[in-house]
C-alpha atoms as a PDB file:
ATOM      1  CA  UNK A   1      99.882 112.608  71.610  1.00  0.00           C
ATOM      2  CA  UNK A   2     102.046 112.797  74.886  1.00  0.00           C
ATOM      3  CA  UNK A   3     101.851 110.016  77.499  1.00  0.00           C
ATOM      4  CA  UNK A   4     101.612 111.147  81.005  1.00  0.00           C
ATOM      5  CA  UNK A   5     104.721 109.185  82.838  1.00  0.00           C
ATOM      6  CA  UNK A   6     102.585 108.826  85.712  1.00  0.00           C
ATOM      7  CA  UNK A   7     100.344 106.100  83.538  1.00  0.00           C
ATOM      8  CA  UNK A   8     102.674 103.630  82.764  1.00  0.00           C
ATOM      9  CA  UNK A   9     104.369 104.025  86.413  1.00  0.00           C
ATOM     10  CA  UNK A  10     101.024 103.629  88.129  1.00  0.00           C
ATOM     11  CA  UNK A  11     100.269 100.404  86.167  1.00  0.00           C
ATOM     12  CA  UNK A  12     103.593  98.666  86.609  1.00  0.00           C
ATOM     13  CA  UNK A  13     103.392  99.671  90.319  1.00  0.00           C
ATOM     14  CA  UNK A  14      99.640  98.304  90.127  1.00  0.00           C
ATOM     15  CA  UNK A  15     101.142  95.094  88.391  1.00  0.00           C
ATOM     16  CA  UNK A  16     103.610  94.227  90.908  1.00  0.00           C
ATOM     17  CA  UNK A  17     101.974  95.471  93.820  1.00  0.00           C
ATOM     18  CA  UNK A  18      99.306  92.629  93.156  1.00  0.00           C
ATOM     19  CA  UNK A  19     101.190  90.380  92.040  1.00  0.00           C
ATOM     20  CA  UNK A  20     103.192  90.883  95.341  1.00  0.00           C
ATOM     21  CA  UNK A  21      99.799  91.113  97.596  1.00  0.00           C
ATOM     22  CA  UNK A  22      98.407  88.056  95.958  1.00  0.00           C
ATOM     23  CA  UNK A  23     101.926  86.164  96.553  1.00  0.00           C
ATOM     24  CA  UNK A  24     101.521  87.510 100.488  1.00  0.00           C
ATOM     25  CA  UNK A  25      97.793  86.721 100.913  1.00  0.00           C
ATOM     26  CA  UNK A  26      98.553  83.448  99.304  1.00  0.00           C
ATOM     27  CA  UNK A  27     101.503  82.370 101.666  1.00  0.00           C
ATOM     28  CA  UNK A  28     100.300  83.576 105.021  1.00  0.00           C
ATOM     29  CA  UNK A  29      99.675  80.731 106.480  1.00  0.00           C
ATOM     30  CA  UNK A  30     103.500  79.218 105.918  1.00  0.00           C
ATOM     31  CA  UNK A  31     105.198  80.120 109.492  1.00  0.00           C
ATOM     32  CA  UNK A  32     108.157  79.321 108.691  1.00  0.00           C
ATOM     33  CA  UNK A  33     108.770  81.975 106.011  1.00  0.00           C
ATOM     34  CA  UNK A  34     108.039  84.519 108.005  1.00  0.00           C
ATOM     35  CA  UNK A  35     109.081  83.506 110.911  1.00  0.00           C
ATOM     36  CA  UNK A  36     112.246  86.318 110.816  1.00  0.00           C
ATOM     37  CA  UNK A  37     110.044  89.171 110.495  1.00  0.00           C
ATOM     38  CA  UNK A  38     107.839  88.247 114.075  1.00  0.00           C
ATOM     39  CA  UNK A  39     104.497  86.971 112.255  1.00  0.00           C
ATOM     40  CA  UNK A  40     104.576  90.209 110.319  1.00  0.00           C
ATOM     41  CA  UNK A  41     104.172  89.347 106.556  1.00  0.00           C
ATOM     42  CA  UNK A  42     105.721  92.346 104.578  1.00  0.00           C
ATOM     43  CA  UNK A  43     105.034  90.489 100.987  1.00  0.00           C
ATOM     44  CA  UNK A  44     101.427  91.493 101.918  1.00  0.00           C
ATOM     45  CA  UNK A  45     102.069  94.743 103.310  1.00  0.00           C
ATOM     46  CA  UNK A  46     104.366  96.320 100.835  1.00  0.00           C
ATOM     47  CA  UNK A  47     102.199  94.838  97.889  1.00  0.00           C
ATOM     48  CA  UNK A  48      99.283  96.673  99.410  1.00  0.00           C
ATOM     49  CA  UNK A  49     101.372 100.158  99.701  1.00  0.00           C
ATOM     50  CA  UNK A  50     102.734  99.457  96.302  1.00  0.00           C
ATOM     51  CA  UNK A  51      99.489  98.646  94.730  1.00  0.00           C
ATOM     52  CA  UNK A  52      97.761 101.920  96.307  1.00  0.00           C
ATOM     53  CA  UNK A  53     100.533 104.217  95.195  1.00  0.00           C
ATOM     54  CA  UNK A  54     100.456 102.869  91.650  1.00  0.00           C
ATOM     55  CA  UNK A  55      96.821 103.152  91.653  1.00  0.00           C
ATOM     56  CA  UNK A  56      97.165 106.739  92.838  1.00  0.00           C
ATOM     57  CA  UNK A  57      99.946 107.387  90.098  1.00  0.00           C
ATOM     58  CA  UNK A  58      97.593 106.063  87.290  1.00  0.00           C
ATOM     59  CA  UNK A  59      94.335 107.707  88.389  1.00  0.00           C
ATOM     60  CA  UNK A  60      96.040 111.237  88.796  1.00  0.00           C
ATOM     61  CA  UNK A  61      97.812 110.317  85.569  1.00  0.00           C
ATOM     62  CA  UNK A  62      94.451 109.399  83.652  1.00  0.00           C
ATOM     63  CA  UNK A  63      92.698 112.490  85.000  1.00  0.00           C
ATOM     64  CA  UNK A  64      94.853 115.058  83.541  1.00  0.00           C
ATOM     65  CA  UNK A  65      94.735 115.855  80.276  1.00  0.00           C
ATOM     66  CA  UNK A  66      97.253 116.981  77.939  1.00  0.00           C
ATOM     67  CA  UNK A  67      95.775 118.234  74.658  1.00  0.00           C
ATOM     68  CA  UNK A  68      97.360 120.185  71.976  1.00  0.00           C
ATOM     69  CA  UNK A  69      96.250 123.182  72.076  1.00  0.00           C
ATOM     70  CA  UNK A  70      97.110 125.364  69.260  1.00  0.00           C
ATOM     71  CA  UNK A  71      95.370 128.603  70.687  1.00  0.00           C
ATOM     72  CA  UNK A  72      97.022 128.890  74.057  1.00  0.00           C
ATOM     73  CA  UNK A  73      99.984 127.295  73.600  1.00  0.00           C
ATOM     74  CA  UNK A  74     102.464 126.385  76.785  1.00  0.00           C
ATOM     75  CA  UNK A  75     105.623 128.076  77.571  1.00  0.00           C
ATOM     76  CA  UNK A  76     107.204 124.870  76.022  1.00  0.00           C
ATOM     77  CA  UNK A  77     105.747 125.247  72.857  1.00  0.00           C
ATOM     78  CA  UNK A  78     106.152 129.630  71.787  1.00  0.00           C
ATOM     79  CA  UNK A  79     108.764 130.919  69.824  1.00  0.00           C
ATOM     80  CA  UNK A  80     110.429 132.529  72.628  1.00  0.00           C
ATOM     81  CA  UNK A  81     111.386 129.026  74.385  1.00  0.00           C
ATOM     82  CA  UNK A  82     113.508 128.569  71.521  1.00  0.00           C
ATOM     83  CA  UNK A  83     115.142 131.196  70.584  1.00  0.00           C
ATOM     84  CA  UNK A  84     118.580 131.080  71.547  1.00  0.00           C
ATOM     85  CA  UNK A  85     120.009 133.431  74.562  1.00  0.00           C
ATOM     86  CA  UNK A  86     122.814 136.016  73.015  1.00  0.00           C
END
């Protein structure tokens, strides 16, 4: 059985995108770390983007399914894919 590459993206991206949110939402009250990005806290923001887009990667990967199919195969899988080009 094939693994969609979008699943194991979307959960490392879901992964680290909380683990980086968590680290954010954690730490917001320390000033003094962000301090050089004007009060913005970008641990927090780009854990949030990264966490969505992995979330989006996993659920488009989970809903798509790839199933052999031995009565229609794909254009990957006839005879004419392979044969070589004389």
């Amino acid at each position: 059985m094939a693994v969609d590459i979008r699943i194991p993206l979307g959960l490392g991206f879901l992964i680290l995108g909380g683990i980086l949110a968590l680290f954010g939402l954690f730490t917001r009250e320390n000033v003094a770390l962000y301090e050089k990005y004007q009060g913005l806290n970008p641990n927090l923001v780009w854990g949030a983007v990264m966490f969505l887009f992995g979330a989006v990667m996993f659920f488009i990967g989970r809903r798509q399914k790839w199933q052999h199919d031995p009565f229609n195969p794909g254009p990957w899988e006839t005879l004419a894919a392979i044969k070589p080009r004389h």
